[in-house]
Protein backbone atom coordinates (compact mmCIF):
# COMPACT_ATOMS: atom_id res chain seq x y z
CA UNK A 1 0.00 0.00 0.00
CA UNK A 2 0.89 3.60 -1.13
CA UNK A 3 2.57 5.61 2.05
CA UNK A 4 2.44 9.57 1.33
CA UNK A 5 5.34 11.50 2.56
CA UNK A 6 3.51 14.58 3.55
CA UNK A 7 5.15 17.39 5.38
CA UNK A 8 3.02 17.96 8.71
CA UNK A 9 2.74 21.36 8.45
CA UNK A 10 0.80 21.26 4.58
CA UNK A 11 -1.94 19.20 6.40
CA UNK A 12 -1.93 22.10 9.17
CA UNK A 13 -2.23 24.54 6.28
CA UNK A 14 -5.09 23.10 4.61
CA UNK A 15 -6.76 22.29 8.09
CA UNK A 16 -6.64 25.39 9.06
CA UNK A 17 -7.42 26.73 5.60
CA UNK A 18 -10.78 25.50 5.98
CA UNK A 19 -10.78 26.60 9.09
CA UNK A 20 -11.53 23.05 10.87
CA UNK A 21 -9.92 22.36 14.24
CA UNK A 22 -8.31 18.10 14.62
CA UNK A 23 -11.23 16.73 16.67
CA UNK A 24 -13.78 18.13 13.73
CA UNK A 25 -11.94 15.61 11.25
CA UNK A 26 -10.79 13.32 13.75
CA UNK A 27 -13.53 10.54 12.91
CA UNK A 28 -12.55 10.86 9.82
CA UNK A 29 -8.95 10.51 9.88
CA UNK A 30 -8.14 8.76 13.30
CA UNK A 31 -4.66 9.21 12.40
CA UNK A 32 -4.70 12.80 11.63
CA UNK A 33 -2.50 13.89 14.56
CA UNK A 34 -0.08 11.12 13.96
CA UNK A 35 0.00 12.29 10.41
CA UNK A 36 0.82 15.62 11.77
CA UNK A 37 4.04 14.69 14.08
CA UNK A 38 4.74 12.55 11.39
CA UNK A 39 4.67 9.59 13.21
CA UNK A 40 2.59 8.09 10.69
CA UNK A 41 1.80 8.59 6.68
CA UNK A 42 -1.42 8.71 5.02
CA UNK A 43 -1.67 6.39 1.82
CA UNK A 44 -2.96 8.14 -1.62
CA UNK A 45 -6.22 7.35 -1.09
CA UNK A 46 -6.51 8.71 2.66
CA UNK A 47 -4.55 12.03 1.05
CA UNK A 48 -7.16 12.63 -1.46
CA UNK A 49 -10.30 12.04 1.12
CA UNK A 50 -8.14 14.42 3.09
CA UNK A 51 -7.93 17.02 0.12
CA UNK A 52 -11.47 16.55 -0.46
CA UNK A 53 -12.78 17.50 3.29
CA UNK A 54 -10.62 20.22 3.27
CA UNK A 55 -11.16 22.13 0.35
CA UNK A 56 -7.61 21.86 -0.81
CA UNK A 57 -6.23 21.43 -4.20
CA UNK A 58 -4.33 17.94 -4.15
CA UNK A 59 -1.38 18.45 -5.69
CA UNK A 60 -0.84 21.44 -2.97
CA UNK A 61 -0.35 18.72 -0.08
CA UNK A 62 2.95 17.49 -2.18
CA UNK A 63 5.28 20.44 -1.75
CA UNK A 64 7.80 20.85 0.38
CA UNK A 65 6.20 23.90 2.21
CA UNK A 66 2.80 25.69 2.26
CA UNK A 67 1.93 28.09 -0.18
CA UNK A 68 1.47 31.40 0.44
CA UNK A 69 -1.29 33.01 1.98
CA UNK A 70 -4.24 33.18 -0.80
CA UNK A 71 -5.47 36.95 -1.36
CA UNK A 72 -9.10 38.04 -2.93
CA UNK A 73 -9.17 37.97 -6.34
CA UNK A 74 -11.82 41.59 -5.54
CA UNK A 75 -11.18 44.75 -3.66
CA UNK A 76 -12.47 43.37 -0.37
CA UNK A 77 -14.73 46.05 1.81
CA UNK A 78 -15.72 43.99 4.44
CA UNK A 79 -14.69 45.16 7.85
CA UNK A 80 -15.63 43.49 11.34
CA UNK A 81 -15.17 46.56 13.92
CA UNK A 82 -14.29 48.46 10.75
CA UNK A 83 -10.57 46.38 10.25
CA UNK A 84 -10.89 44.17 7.27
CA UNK A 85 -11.18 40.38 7.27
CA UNK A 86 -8.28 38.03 6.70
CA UNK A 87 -8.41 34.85 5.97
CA UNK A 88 -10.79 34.43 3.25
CA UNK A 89 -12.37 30.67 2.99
CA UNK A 90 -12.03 28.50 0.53
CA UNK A 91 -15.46 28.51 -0.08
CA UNK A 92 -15.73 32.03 -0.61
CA UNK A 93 -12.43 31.61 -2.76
CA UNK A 94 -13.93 29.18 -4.76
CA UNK A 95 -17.44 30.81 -5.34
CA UNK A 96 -15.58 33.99 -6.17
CA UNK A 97 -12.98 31.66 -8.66
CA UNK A 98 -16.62 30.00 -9.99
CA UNK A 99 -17.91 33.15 -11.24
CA UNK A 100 -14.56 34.37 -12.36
CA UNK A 101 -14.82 31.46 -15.19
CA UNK A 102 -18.35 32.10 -16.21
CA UNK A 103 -18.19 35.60 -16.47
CA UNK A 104 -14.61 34.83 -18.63
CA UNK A 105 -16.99 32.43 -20.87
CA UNK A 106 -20.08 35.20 -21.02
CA UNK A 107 -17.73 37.94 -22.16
CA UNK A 108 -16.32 35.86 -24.87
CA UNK A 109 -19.70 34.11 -26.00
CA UNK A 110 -21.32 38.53 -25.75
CA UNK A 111 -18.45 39.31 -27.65
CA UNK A 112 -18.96 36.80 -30.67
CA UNK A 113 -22.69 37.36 -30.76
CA UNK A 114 -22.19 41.10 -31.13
CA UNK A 115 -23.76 42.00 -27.80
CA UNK A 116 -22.90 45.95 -26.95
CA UNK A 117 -21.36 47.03 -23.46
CA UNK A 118 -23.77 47.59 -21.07
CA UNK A 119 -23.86 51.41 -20.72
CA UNK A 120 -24.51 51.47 -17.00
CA UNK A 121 -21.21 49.74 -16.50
CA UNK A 122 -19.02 52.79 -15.25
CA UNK A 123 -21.90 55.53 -15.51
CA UNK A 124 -21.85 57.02 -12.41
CA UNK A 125 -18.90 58.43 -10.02
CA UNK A 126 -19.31 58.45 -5.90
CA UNK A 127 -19.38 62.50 -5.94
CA UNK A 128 -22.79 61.58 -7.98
CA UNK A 129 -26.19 62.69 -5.60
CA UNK A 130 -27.69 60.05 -3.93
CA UNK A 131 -31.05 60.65 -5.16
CA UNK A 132 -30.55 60.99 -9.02
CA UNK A 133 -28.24 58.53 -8.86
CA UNK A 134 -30.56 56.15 -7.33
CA UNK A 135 -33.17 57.25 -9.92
CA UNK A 136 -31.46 56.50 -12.99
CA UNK A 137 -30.81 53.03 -11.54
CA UNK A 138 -34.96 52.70 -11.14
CA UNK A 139 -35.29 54.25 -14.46
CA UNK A 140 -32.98 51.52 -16.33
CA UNK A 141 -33.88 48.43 -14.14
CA UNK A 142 -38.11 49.75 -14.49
CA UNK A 143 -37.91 48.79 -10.62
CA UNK A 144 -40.26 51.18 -9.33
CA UNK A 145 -42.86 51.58 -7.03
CA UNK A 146 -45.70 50.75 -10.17
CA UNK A 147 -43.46 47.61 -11.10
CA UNK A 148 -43.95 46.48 -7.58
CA UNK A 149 -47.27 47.35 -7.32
CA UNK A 150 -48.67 43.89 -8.42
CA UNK A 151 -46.32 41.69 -6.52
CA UNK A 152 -47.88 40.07 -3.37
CA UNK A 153 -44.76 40.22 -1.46
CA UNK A 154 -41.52 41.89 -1.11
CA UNK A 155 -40.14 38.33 -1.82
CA UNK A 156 -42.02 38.34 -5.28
CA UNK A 157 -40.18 41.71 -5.36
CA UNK A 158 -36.85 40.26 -4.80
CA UNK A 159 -37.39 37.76 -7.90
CA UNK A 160 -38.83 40.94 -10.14
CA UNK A 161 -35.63 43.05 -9.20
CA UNK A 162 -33.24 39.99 -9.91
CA UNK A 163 -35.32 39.80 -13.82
CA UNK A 164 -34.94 43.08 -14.46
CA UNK A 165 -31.60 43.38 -13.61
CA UNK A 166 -31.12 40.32 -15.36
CA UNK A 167 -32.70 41.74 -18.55
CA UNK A 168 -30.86 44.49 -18.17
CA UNK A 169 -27.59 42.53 -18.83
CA UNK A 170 -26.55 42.01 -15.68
CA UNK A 171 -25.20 38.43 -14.76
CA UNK A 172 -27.44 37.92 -11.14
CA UNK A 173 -26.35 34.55 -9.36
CA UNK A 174 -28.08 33.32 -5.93
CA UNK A 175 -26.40 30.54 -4.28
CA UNK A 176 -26.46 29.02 -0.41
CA UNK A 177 -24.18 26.66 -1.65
CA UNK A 178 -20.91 26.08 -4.01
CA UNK A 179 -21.67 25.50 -6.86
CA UNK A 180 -24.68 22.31 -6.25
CA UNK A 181 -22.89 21.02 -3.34
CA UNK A 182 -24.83 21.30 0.13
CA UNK A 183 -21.86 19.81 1.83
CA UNK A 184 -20.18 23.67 1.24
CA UNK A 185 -22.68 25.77 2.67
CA UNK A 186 -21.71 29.58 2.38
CA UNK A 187 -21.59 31.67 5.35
CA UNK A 188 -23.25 35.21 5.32
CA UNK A 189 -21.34 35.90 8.12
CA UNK A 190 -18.33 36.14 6.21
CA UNK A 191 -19.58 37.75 2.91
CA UNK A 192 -23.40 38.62 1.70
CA UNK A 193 -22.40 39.46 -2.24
CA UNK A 194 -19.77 40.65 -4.57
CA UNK A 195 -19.87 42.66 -7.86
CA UNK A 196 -17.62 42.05 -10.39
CA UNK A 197 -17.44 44.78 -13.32
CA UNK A 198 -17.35 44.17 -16.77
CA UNK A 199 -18.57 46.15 -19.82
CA UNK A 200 -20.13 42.96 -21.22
CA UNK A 201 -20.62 41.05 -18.59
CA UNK A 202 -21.08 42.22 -15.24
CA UNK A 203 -22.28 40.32 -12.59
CA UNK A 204 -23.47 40.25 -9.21
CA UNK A 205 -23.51 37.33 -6.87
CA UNK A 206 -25.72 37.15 -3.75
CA UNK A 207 -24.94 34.69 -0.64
CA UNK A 208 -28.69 32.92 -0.99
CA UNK A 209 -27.67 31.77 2.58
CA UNK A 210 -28.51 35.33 4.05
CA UNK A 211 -32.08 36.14 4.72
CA UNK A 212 -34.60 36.98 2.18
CA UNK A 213 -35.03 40.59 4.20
CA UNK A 214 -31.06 40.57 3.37
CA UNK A 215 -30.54 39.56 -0.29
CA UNK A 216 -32.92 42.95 -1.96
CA UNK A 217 -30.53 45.51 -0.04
CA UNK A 218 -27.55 43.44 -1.34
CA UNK A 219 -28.78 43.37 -5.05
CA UNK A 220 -29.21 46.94 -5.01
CA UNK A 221 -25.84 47.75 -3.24
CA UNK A 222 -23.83 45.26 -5.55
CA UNK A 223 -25.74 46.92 -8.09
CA UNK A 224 -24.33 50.13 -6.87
CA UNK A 225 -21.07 48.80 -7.85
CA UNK A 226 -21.65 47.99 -10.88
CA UNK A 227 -22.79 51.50 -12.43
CA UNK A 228 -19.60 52.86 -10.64
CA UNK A 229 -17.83 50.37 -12.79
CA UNK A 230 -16.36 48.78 -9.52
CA UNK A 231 -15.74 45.48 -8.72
CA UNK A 232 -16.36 44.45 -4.43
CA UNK A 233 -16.47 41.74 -2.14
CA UNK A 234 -19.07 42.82 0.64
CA UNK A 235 -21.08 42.24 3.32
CA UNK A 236 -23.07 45.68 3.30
CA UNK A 237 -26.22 45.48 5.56
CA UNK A 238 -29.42 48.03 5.87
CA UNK A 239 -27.89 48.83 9.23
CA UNK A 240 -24.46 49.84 8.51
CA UNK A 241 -23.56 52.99 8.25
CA UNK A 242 -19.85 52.47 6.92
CA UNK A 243 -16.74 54.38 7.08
CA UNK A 244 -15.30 53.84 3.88
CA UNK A 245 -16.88 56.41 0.95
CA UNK A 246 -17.63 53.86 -1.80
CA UNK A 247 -19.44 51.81 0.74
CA UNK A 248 -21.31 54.67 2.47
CA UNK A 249 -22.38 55.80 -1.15
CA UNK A 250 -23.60 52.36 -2.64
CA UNK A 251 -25.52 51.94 0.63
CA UNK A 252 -27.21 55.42 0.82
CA UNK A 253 -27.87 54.44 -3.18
CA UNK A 254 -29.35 51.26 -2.57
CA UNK A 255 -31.78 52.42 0.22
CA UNK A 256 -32.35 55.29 -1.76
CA UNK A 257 -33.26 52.98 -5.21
CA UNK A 258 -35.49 50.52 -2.43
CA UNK A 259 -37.34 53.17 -0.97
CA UNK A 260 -37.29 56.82 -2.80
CA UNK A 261 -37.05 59.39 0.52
CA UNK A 262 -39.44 61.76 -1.22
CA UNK A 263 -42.31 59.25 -1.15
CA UNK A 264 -41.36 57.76 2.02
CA UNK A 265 -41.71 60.75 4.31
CA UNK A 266 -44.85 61.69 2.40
CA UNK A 267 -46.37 57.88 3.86
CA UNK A 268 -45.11 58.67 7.37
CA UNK A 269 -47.48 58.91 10.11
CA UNK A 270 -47.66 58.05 13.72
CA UNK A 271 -49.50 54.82 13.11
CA UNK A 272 -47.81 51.82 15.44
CA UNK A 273 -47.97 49.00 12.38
CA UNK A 274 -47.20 50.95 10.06
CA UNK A 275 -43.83 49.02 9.52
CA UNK A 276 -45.92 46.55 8.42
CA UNK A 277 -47.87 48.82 5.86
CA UNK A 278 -45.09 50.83 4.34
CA UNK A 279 -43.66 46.84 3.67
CA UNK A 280 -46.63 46.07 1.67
CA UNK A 281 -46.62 49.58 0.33
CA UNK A 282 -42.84 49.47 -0.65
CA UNK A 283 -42.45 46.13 -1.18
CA UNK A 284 -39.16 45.57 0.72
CA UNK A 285 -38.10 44.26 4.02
CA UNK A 286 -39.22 46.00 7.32
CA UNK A 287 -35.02 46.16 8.12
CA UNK A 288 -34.57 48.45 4.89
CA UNK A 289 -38.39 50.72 6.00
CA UNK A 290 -36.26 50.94 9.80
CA UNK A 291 -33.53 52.13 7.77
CA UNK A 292 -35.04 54.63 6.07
CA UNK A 293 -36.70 55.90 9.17
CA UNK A 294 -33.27 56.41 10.77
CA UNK A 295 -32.25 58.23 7.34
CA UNK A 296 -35.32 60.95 7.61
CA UNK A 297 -34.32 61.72 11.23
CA UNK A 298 -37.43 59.69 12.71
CA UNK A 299 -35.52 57.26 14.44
CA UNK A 300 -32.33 58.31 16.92
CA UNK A 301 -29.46 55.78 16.19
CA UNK A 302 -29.77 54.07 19.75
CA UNK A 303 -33.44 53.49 18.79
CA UNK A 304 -33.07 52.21 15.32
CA UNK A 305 -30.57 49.55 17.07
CA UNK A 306 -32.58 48.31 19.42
CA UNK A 307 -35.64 48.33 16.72
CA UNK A 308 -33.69 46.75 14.07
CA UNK A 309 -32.00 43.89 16.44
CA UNK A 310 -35.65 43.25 17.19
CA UNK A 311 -37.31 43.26 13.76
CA UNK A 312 -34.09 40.68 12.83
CA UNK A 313 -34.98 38.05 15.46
CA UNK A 314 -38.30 38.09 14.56
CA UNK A 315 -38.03 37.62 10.84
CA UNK A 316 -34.69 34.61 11.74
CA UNK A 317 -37.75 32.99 14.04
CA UNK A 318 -39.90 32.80 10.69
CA UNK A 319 -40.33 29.22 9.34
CA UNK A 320 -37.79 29.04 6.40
CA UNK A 321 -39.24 27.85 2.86
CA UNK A 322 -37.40 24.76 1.24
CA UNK A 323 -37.40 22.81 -1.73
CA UNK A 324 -38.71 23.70 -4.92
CA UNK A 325 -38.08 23.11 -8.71
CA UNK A 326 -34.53 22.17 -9.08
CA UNK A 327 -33.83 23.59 -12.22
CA UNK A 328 -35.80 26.86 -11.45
CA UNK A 329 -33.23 27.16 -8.44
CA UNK A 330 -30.41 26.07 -10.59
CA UNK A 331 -31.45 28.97 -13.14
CA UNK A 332 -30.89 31.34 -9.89
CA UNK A 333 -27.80 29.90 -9.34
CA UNK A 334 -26.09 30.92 -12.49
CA UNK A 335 -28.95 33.68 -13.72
CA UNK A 336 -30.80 33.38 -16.77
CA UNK A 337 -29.14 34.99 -19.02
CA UNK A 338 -26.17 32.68 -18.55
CA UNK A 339 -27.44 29.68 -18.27
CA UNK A 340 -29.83 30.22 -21.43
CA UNK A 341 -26.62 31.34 -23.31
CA UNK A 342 -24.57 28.41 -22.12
CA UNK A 343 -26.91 25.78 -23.19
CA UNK A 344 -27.64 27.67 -26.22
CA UNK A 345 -23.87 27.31 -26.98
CA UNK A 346 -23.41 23.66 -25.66
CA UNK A 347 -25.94 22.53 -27.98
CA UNK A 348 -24.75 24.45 -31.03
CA UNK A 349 -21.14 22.85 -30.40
CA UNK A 350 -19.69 25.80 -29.46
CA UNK A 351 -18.88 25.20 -25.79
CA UNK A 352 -17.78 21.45 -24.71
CA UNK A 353 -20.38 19.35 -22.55
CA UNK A 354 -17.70 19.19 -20.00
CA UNK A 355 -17.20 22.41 -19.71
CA UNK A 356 -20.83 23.75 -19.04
CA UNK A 357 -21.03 21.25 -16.98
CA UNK A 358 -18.36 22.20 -14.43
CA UNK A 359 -19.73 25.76 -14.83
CA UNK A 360 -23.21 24.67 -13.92
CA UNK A 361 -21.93 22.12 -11.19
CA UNK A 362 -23.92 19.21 -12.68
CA UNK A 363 -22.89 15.96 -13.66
CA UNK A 364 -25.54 14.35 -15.89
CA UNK A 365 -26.61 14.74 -19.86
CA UNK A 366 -29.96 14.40 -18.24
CA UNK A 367 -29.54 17.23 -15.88
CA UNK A 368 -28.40 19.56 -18.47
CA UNK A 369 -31.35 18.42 -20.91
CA UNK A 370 -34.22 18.93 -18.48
CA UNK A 371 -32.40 22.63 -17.73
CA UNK A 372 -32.65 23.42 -21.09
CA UNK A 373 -36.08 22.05 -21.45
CA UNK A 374 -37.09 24.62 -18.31
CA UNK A 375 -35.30 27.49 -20.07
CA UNK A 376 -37.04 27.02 -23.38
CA UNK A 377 -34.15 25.65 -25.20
CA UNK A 378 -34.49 22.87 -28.05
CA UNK A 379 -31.80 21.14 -29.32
């Protein structure tokens, strides 16, 4: 049997990569902490389960030292206590190194078909005001207040803001999970979305792990990106009020494009549930309406804490929805527009099986058929 002469501290590095401690693979390597002191050596097989549980690329665990430390392939703006985050995950790295290869496969499949840029890419600059900025954002996605009229809920209004800014060209991708694997669940506590800026594709990801009050503020702030022609890595909530310009400015934006301050303070009134009808009224979360009531100067800031640590409790304690179609959700994943386009070019030849495949994170013709099928595609 195959022996592996690891160095102990590459199984360290990838360990603590994922950011596992020994006793949480312990069952599944008993001899992880001989492995370690080298006392003992894993055989090939044992390496590769080890690889696999860790997130690690194999042939990684064969040199002589670790690698060094893996930096965000995005300006990063989170901050925790306003100092940025370290140590991004390899799930994070890997959702973020996803996208990076279909938005690399969009731009070239726009470019062939004679797609033009996307003229929002780049249109606005952070000096820009807040409220006509905002408005030409409502104007190009038709988001408004009469496009949400109709919706039932502000979760319909979450799917109608992710079509139109679909339709408007942007690449919008929803995911709990990387790729289709619910073994890598993402965390929301370490990112909510990114944007990532392109002329003819841009794209905006959104952690579907994060609250459904959560994900319409991140669209729209992401989206803020975008039309400064700004690529981010962020974890922007209704409730920050950041230090850093760009991300003060996309969220006053996004709050701004959510709920329009000029029709907002008109609906004011003293009326105790009214949370509750400016929700329906607006169509977005009651954490975004709080927001905007701290913005107008109704709320102090010690109030709108306490109010808004409330209002999240009570929407975590709601039952959570599950299931569904799969290839609706798998749409979501990778948005419409790409997914249509990539099966579109699979079928035509133009883009390998195996390819779209490991861009869709499927693994069956079948799969990939009955996607198709749901998209309206025929071979």
């Amino acid at each position: 049997m195959t022996r592996v002469d690891v160095a102990p501290s590459l199984l360290r590095w990838a360990r603590e990569r994922a950011g596992l401690e020994p006793e949480a693979l312990s069952e599944r390597f008993p001899k992880l902490a001989a492995w370690e002191r080298r006392e003992a050596q894993p055989t090939l097989r044992q390496l590769e389960q080890f690889a696999k549980a860790t997130h690690a690329p194999i042939g990684l665990l064969f040199l002589a030292e670790p690698p060094p430390a893996e930096s965000l392939p995005i300006p990063d703006f989170r901050t925790a206590g306003n100092q940025r985050i370290a140590h991004p995950s390899p799930d994070l790295l890997d959702m973020i190194y996803v996208c990076q290869q279909r938005q690399a496969w969009y731009r070239d499949y726009a470019r062939a078909s004679g797609e033009e840029p996307r003229a929002f890419v780049g249109s606005a600059r952070v000096n820009d005001p807040i409220e006509e900025t905002a408005e030409r954002m409502r104007r190009a996605l038709a988001f408004d207040l009469d496009a949400r009229r109709d919706c039932a809920t502000w979760g319909e209004a979450l799917r109608l803001f992710i079509e139109l800014a679909d339709s408007l060209g942007a690449l919008v991708m929803t995911s709990s999970v990387v790729l289709n694997n619910t073994h890598r669940p993402l965390d929301p506590s370490e990112f909510r979305g990114f944007a990532m800026a392109d002329a003819l594709a841009p794209l905006v990801f959104i952690n579907g792990a994060d609250t459904k009050s959560a994900q319409m503020f991140t669209l729209a702030h992401e989206l803020a990106h975008l039309w400064l022609g700004q690529s981010a890595l962020s974890d922007a909530t209704a409730r920050e009020l950041p230090e850093r310009a760009v991300e003060r400015w996309c969220n006053q934006v996004a709050a701004e494009l959510l709920v329009p301050r000029r029709v907002f303070e008109q609906e004011l009134t003293r009326d105790d549930a009214q949370l509750q009808r400016l929700a329906r009224r607006f169509k977005v979360s009651t954490l975004v309406l709080l927001r905007r009531a701290f913005d107008v100067g109704r709320l102090s800031r010690a109030v709108f804490n306490d109010a808004y640590e409330a209002e999240l409790a009570r929407l975590e304690a709601l039952p959570k929805t599950s299931g569904g179609n799969f290839y609706l959700s798998q749409a979501a994943r990778v948005s419409k527009r790409f997914a249509r386009a990539l099966v579109v070019s699979t079928l035509e030849g133009n883009t390998l099986y195996r390819d779209a495949f490991r861009m869709l994170g499927i693994k069956k013709v079948e799969t990939f058929d009955e996607l198709g099928r749901s998209l309206e595609v025929r071979p």
